[in-house]
Protein backbone atom coordinates (compact mmCIF):
# COMPACT_ATOMS: atom_id res chain seq x y z
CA UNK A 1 144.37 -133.79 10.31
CA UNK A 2 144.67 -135.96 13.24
CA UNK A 3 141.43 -136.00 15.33
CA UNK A 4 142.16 -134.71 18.85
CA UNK A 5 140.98 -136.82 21.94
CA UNK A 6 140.65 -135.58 25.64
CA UNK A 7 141.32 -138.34 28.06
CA UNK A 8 140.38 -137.48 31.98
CA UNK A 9 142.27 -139.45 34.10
CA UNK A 10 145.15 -139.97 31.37
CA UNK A 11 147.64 -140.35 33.94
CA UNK A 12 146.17 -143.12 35.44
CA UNK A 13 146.94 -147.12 34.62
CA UNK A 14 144.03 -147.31 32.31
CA UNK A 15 144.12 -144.05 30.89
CA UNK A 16 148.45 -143.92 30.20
CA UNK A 17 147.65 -147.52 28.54
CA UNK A 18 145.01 -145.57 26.18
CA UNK A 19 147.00 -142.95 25.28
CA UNK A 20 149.43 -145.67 23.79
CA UNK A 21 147.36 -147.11 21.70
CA UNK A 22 145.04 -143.86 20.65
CA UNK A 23 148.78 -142.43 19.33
CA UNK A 24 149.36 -145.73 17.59
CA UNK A 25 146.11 -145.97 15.75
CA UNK A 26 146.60 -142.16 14.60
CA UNK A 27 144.93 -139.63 17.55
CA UNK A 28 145.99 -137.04 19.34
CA UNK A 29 144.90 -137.66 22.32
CA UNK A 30 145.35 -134.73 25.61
CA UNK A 31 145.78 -136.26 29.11
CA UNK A 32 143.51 -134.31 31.81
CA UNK A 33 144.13 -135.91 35.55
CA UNK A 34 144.39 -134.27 39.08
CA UNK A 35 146.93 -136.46 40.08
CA UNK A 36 145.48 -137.45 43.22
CA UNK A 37 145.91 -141.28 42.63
CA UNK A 38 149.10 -140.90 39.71
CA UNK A 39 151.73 -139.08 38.46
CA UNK A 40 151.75 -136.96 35.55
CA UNK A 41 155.86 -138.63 35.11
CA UNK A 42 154.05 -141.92 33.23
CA UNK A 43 154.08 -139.19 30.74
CA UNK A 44 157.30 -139.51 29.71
CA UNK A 45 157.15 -143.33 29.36
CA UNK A 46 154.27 -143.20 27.13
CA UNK A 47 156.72 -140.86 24.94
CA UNK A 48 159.32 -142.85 25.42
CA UNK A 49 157.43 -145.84 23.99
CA UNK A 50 155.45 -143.63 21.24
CA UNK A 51 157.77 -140.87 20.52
CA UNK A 52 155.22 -138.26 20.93
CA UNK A 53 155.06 -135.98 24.03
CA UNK A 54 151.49 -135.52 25.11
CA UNK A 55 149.51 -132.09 25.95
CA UNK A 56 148.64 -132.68 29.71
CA UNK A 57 146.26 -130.61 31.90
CA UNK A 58 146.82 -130.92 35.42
CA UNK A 59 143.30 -130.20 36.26
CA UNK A 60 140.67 -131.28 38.43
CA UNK A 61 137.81 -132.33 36.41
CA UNK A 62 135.45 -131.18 39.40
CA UNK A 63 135.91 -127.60 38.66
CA UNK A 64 133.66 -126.90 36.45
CA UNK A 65 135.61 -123.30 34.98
CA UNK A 66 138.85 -124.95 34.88
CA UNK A 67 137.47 -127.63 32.90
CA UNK A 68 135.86 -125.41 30.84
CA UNK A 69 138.23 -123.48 29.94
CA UNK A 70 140.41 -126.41 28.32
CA UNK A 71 137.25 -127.01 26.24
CA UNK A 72 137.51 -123.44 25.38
CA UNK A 73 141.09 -123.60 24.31
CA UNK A 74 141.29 -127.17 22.94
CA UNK A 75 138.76 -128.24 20.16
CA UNK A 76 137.86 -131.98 20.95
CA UNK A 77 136.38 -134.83 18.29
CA UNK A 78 136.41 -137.44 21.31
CA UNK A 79 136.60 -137.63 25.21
CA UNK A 80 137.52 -141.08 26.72
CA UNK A 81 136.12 -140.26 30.35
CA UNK A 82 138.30 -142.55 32.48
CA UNK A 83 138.86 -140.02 35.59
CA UNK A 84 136.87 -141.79 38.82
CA UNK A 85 138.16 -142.78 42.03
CA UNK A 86 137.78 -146.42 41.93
CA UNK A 87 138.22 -149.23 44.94
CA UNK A 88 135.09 -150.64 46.33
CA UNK A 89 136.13 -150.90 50.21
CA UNK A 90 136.72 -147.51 49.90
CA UNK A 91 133.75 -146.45 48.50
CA UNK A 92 131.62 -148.36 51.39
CA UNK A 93 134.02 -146.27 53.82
CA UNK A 94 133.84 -143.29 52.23
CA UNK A 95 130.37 -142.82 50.41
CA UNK A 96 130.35 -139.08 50.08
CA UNK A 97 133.91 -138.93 48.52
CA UNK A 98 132.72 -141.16 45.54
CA UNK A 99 129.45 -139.39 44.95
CA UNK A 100 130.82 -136.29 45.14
CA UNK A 101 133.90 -136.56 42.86
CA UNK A 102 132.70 -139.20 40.37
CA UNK A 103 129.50 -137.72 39.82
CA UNK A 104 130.34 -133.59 39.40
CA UNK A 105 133.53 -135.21 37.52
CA UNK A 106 131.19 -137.36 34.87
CA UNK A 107 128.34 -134.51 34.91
CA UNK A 108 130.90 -131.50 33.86
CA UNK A 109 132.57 -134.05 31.46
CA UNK A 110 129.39 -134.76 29.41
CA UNK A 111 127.91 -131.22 29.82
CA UNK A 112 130.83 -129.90 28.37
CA UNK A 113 130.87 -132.55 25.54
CA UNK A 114 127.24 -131.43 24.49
CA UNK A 115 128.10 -127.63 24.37
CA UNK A 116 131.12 -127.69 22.52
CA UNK A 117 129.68 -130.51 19.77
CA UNK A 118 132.20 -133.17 20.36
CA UNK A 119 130.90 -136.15 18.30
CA UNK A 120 132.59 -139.29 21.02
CA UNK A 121 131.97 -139.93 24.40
CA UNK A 122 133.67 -142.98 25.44
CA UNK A 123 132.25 -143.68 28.88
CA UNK A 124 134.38 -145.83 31.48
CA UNK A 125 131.82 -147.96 33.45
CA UNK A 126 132.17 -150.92 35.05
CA UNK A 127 131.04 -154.76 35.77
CA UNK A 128 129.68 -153.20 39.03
CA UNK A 129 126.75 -151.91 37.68
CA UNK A 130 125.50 -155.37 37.14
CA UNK A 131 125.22 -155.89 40.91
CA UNK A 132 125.24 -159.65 42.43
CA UNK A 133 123.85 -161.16 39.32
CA UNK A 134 122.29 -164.63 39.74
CA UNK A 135 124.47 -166.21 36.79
CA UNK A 136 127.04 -165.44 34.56
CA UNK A 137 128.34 -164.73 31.79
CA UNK A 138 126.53 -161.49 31.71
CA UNK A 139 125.25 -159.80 28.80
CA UNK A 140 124.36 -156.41 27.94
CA UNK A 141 120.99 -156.86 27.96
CA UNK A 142 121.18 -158.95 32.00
CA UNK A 143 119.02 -156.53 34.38
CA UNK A 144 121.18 -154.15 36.62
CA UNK A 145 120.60 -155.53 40.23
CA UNK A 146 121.54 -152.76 43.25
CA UNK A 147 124.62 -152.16 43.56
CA UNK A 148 126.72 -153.78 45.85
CA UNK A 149 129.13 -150.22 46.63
CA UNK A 150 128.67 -146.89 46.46
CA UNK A 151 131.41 -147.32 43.82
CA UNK A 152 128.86 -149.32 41.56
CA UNK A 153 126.27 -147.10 42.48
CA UNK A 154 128.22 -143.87 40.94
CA UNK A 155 128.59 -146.05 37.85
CA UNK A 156 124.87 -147.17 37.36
CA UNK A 157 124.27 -143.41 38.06
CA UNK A 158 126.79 -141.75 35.54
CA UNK A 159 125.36 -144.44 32.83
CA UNK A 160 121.94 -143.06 33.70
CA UNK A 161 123.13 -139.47 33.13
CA UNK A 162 124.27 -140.40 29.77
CA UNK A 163 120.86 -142.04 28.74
CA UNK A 164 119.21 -139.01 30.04
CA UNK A 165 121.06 -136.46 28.34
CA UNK A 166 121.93 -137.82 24.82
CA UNK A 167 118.62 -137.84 22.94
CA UNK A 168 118.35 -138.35 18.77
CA UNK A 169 119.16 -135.32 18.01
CA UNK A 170 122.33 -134.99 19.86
CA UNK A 171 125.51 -133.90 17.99
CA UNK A 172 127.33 -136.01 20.24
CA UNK A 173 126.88 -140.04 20.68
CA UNK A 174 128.01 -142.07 23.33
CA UNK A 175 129.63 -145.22 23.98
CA UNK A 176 129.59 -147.08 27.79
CA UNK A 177 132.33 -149.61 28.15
CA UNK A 178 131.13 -151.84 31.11
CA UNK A 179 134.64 -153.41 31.95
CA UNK A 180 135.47 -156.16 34.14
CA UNK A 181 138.97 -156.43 36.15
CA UNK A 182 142.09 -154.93 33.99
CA UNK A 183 144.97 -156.03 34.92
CA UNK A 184 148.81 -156.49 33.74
CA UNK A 185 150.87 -153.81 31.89
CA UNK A 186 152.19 -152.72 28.51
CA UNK A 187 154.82 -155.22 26.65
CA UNK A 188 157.56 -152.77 26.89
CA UNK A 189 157.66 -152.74 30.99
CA UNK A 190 157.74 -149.28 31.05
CA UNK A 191 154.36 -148.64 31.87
CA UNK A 192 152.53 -150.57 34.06
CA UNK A 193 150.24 -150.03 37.53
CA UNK A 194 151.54 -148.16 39.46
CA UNK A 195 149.01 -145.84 42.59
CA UNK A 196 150.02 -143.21 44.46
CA UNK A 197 148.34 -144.77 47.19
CA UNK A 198 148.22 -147.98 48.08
CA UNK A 199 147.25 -150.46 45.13
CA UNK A 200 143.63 -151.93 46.12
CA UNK A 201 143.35 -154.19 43.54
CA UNK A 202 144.12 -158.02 42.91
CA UNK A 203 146.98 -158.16 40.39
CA UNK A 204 149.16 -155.56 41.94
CA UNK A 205 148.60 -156.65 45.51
CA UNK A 206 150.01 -159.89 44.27
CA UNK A 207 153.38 -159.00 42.55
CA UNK A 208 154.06 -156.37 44.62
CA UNK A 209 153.63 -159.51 48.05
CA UNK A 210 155.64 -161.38 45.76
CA UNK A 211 158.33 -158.58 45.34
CA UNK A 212 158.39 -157.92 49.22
CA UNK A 213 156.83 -154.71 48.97
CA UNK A 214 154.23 -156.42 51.46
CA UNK A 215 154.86 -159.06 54.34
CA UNK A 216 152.25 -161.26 53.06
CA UNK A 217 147.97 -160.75 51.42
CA UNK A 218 144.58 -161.55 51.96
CA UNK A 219 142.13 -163.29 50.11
CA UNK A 220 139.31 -161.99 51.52
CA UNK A 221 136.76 -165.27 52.25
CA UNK A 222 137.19 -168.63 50.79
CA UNK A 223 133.25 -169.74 51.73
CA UNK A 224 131.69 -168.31 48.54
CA UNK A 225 129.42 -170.61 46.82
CA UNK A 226 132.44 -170.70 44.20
CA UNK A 227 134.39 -173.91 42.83
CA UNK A 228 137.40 -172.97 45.38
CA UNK A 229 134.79 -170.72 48.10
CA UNK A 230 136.54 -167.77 46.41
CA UNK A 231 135.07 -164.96 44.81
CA UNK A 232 135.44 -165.26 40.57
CA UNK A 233 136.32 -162.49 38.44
CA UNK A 234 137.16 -161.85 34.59
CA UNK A 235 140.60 -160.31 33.78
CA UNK A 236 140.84 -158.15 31.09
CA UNK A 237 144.58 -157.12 29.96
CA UNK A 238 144.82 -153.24 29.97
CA UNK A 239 146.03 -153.28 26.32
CA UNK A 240 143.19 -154.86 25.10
CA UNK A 241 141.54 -152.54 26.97
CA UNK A 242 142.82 -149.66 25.90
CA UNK A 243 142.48 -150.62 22.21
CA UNK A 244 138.33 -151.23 22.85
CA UNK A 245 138.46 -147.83 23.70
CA UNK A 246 139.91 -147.16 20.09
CA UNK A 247 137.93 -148.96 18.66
CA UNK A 248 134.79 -147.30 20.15
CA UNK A 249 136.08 -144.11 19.14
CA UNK A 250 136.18 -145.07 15.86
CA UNK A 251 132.79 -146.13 15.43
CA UNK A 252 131.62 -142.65 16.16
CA UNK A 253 133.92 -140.72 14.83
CA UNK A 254 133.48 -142.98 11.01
CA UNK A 255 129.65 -142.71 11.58
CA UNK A 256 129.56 -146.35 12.16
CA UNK A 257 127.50 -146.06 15.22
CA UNK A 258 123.49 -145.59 14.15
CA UNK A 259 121.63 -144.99 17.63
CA UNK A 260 122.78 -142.36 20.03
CA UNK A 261 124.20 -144.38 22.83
CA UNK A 262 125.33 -148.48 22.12
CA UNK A 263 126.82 -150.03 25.87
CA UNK A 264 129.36 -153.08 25.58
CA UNK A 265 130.75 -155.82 27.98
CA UNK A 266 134.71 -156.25 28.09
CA UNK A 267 136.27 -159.07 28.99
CA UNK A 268 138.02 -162.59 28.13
CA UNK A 269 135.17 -164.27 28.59
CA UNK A 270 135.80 -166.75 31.38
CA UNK A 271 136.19 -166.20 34.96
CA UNK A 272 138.93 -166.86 37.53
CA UNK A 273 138.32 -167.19 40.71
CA UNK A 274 141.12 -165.26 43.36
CA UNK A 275 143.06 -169.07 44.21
CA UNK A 276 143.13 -169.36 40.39
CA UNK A 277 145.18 -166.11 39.29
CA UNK A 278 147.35 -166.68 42.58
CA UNK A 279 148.40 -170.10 41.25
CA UNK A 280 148.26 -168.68 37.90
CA UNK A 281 151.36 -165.75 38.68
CA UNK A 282 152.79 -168.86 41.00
CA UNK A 283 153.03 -171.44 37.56
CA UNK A 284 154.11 -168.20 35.14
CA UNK A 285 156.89 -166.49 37.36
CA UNK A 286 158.33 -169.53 39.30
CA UNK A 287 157.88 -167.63 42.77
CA UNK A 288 155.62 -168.78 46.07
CA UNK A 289 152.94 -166.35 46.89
CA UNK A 290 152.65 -165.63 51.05
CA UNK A 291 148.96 -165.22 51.39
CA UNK A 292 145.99 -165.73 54.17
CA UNK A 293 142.77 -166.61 54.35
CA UNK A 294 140.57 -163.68 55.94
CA UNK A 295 136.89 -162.68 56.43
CA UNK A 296 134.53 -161.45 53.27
CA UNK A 297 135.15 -158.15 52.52
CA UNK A 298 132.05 -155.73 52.65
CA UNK A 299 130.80 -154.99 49.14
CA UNK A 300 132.41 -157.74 47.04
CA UNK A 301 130.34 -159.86 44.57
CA UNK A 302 130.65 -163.38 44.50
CA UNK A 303 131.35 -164.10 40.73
CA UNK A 304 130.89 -162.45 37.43
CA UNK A 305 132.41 -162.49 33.99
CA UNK A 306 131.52 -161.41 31.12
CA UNK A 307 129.65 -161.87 27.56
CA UNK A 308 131.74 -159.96 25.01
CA UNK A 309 130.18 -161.03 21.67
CA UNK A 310 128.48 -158.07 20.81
CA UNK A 311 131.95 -156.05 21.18
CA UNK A 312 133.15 -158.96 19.22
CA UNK A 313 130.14 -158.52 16.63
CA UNK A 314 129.90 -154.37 16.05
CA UNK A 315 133.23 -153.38 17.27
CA UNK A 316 135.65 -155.85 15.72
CA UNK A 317 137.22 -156.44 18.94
CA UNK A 318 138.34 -159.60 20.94
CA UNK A 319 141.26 -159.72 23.75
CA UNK A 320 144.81 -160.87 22.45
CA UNK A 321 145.77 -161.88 26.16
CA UNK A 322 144.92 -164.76 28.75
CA UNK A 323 145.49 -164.74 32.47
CA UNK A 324 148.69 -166.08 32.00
CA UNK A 325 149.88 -163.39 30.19
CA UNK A 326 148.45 -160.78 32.28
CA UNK A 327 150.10 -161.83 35.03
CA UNK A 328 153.48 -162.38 33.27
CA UNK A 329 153.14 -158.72 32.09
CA UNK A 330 152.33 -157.32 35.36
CA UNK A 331 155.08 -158.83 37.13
CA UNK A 332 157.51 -157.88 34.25
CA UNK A 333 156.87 -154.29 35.42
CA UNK A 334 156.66 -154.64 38.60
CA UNK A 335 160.25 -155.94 38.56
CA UNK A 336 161.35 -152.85 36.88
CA UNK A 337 159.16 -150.73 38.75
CA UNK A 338 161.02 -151.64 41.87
CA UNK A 339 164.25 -151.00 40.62
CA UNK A 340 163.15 -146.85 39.12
C-alpha cells in the first residue's frame, strides 16, 4: 500500500513541486496550506501533469484542533513540513508575524507527528540559519552565527525544537533540509512560481521585469566585498529540490536513517552572485533586463553557497540543473503564466 505523506504548505511553489515528484516515486502525498500566499488551483496542474487528484486540506496549520483533527482522520507515514511565511525584508518589518505563525505552525506540526507515531519528518529549513558566515562553501558541521532576520531566526529556532524533542527513543526521526535559493519551475510549464502577493524573491522578480509585469528592479547594493560588489547566492532548481525531499523520506521510511535526526545542505554547489543570474536569464532568453542599482537591503547576507556532499554521500542525491537551466525554466512559465 502506498505510504501516505502530509505536506503543509503543498500549495505553495516548493511544496506543488514536491507533490510531483512524491506521486512519481510512488506516495500519496495530502496537501495542507492556508492559502494565504497560493492557491489551492496549482492543484489541478499537478494532476494534470501526474494524473492523480490530490486530498487537500484548506487549513491553517496554526490551529492546533483543526490540525489535529486531519491527524485524526488521516493516518500519516511522513510529513514534509514546508508551510512558513518566508521573505526576509518582511520578516525585519514584521517580526511578530514570523514568530508567531512559523513557530505555533512548526510546534503543532511536530507535536502532532510524535502523538500519532508518524515515522518522517522532513523539516524545511534554510541557508539562513547559517547567519553571515565568514567563508563558504558551508558545511553541515560550519557553526550557526545569529541570524541576520527574524526569518532565519524562526528557522534556527524550529531546528532547535526538533533537536529538543526527538530523543532515541522516538518513534518518529527527523530530517532538516537546510536549502539555499530554489528557483525555476517544473519542465512541463505548468507549474511554476507563482505568489499571491507580490513575488520577493530573485528569479521571479526577474522574469516577471522582463515580461513587463514590473517597470524595471533593484539590485539591492553593488558594494559587497563580492567579485561584482553584489551579494552571492546558490540556486537550487525546485525539482531537484523537491526530489531531496524524496529522497529523505525514503531514508526513514526504509530504515536507512540510524540516529534520530541527520541535517543536510542543498544546493549546486557554487555561488552566483545577483549581476551573474541577471546576465545569466539575459544570455539564455535573448531579452535585456531593466534594472537599478539601489541601497543594501536590511537583513541580507553577503555570500553563501553551499557544501552538498554529505546529501551526495547518504542520500544519493546531486542536482540535475545549472543556473542556466533554472532560469530557462522559470521564464518558460512565466511566459505561460502570463497568458492563464
Amino acid at each position: 500500500m502506498s505510504k501516505k505523506i502530509l505536506v503543509t504548505g503543498g500549495t505553495g511553489y516548493i511544496g506543488s513541486h514536491t507533490i510531483i515528484d512524491l506521486i512519481e516515486n510512488g506516495f500519496t502525498p495530502v496537501s495542507l496550506d492556508n492559502g494565504i500566499n497560493s492557491d489551492a488551483s496549482i492543484l489541478e496542474q499537478v494532476e494534470q501533469i501526474t494524473g492523480v487528484k490530490v486530498k487537500h486540506y484548506a487549513v491553517d496549520l496554526c490551529d492546533y484542533d483543526a490540525t489535529r483533527s486531519i491527524f485524526e482522520k488521516e493516518s500519516f507515514d511522513g510529513v514534509i513540513h514546508f508551510a512558513a511565511l518566508k521573505a526576509v525584508g518582511e520578516s525585519v518589518a514584521y517580526p511578530f508575524k514570523y514568530f508567531r505563525n512559523n513557530l505555533n505552525s512548526t510546534l503543532n506540526a511536530l507535536e502532532l507527528s510524535k502523538e500519532f507515531g508518524v515515522k518522517a519528518f522532513i523539516f524545511s529549513s534554510s541557508c539562513t540559519v547559517y547567519g553571515n558566515v565568514e567563508s563558504s562553501p558551508v558545511t553541515e558541521s560550519t557553526p550557526l552565527m545569529d541570524a541576520a532576520s527574524p526569518y532565519g531566526r524562526t528557522k534556527q529556532m524550529g531546528e532547535q525544537m526538533i533537536q529538543d524533542t526527538i530523543a532515541e527513543n522516538s518513534l518518529t526521526k527527523a530530517i532538516i533540509l537546510r536549502y539555499f535559493n530554489p528557483a525555476g519551475a517544473h519542465i512541463s510549464g505548468l507549474i511554476g512560481e507563482a505568489p499571491t502577493n507580490q513575488a520577493l524573491n530573485l528569479v521571479p522578480v526577474i522574469t516577471e521585469t522582463a515580461i513587463g509585469k514590473r517597470p524595471s528592479m533593484s539590485v539591492f547594493g553593488t558594494d559587497y566585498p563580492t567579485r561584482d560588489g553584489s551579494c552571492i547566492r546558490d540556486y537550487i532548481h525546485v525539482m531537484d529540490l523537491a526530489h531531496a525531499h524524496t529522497l529523505a523520506l525514503k531514508s526513514i521510511l526504509d530504515d536507512q536513517q540510524q540516529i534520530p535526526i541527520e541535517i543536510y545542505n542543498l544546493g549546486i554547489g557554487a555561488g552566483a552572485s545577483v549581476l551573474e543570474v541577471i546576465h545569466a536569464f539575459e544570455s539564455v532568453t535573448g531579452q535585456a533586463l531593466n534594472y537599478v542599482i539601489t541601497e543594501r537591503r536590511p537583513g541580507d547576507v553577503v555570500a553563501i553557497y553551499a557544501n552538498y556532499e554529505k546529501a551526495k554521500t547518504q542520500l544519493s542525491w546531486e542536482p540535475k540543473y545549472n543556473i542556466e537551466d533554472i532560469m530557462r525554466t522559470a521564464w518558460d512559465w512565466e511566459i505561460k503564466r502570463s497568458k492563464l
